[in-house]
Protein backbone atom coordinates (compact mmCIF):
# COMPACT_ATOMS: atom_id res chain seq x y z
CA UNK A 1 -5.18 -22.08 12.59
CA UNK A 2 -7.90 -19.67 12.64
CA UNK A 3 -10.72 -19.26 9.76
CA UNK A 4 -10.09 -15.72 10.30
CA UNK A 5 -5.72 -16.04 10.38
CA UNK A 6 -5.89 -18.16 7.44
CA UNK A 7 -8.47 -15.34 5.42
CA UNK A 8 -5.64 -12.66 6.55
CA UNK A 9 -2.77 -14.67 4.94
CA UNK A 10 -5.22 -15.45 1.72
CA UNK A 11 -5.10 -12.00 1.43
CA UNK A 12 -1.33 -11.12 2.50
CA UNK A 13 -0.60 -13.44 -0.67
CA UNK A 14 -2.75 -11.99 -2.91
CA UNK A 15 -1.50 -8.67 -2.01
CA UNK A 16 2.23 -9.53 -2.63
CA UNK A 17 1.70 -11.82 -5.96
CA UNK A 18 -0.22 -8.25 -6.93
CA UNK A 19 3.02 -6.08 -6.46
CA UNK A 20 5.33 -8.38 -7.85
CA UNK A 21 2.94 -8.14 -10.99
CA UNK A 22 3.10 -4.15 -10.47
CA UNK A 23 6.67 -4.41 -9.84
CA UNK A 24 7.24 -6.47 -12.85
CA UNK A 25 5.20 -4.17 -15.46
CA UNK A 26 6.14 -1.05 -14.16
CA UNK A 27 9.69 -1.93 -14.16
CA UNK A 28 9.66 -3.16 -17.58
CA UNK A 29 7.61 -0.01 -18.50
CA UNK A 30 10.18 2.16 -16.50
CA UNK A 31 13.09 0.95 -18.76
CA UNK A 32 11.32 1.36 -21.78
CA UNK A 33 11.03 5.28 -20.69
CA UNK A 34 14.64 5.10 -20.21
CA UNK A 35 14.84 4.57 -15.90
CA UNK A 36 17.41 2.58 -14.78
CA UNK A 37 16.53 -0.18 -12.44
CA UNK A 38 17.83 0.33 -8.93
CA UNK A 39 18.70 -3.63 -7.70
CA UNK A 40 21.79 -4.50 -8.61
CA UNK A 41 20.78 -7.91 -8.99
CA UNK A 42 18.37 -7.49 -11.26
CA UNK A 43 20.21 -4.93 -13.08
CA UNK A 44 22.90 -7.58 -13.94
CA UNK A 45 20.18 -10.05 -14.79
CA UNK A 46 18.67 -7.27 -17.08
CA UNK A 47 21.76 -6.51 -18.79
CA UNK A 48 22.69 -10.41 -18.95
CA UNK A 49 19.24 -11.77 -20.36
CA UNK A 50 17.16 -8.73 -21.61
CA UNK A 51 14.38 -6.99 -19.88
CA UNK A 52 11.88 -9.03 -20.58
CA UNK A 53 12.83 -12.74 -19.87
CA UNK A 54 15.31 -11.08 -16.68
CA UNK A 55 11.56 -9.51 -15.37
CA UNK A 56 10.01 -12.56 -15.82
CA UNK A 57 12.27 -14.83 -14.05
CA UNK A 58 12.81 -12.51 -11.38
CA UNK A 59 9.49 -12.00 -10.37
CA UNK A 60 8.88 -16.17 -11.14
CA UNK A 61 11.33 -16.55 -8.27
CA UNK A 62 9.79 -13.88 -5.97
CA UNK A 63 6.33 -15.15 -6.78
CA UNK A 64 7.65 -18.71 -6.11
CA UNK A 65 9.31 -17.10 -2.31
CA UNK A 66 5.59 -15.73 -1.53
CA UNK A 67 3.99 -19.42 -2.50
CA UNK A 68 6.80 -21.01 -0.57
CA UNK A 69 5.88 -18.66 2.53
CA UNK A 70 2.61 -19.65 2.38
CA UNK A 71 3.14 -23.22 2.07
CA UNK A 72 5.06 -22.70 5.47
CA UNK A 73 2.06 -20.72 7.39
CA UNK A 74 0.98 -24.00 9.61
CA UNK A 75 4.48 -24.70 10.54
CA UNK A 76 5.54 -21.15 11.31
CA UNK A 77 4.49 -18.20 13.14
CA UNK A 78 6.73 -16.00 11.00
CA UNK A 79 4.34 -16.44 8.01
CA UNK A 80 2.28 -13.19 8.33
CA UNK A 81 5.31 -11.19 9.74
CA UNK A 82 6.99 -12.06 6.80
CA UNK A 83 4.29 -11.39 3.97
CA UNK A 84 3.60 -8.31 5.93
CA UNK A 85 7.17 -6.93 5.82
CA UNK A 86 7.41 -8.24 2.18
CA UNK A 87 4.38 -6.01 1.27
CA UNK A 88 5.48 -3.00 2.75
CA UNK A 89 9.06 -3.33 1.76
CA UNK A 90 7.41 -3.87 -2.31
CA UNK A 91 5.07 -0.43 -1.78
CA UNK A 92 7.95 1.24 -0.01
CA UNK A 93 10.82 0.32 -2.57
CA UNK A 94 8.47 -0.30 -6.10
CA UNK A 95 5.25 0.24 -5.87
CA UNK A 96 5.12 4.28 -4.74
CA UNK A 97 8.11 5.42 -6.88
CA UNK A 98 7.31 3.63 -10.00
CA UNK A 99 4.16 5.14 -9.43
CA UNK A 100 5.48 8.74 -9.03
CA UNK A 101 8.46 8.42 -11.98
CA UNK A 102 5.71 7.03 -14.38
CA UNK A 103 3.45 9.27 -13.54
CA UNK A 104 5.48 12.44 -14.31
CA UNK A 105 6.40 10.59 -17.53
């Protein structure tokens, strides 16, 4: 692999553990201001565990899928489709409207 494939991935990683942080405190700041959060699955963890510890395992797991990814990258050509996707889906789906409900809070 590439010095220069292997920087891009560095920083496809970095980029996605970043917005499941976001995702995590803006969510958790999001039902504090009284949104409602839009996965079902999470929603049922939320209302099952609490905010907090339902947050915190959630995003363990999705930080553990991105680490898991990476570990793949030699083995797979699908690596930097798939952190690629998985960053736009988190700016498309979390990032820009937890940005835009909490900033018209």
């Amino acid at each position: 692999m590439s010095v220069r494939k292997e920087r891009l991935l560095v920083v496809l990683v970095l980029l996605n553990l970043s917005l499941q942080l976001f995702d995590g405190v803006a969510t958790y700041l999001g039902l504090s201001a009284g949104y409602a959060e839009g996965n079902p699955l999470v929603a049922a963890a939320l209302a099952r565990l609490g905010a907090a510890p339902a947050l915190l395992s959630v995003k363990l797991f999705a930080c553990a899928c991105v680490l898991i990814v990476w570990q793949l990258r030699r083995r797979s050509v699908l690596a930097a489709p798939a952190l690629i996707a998985t960053a736009l889906a988190y700016t498309i789906g979390s990032a820009a409207p937890w940005s835009a409900a909490l900033a018209a809070f």
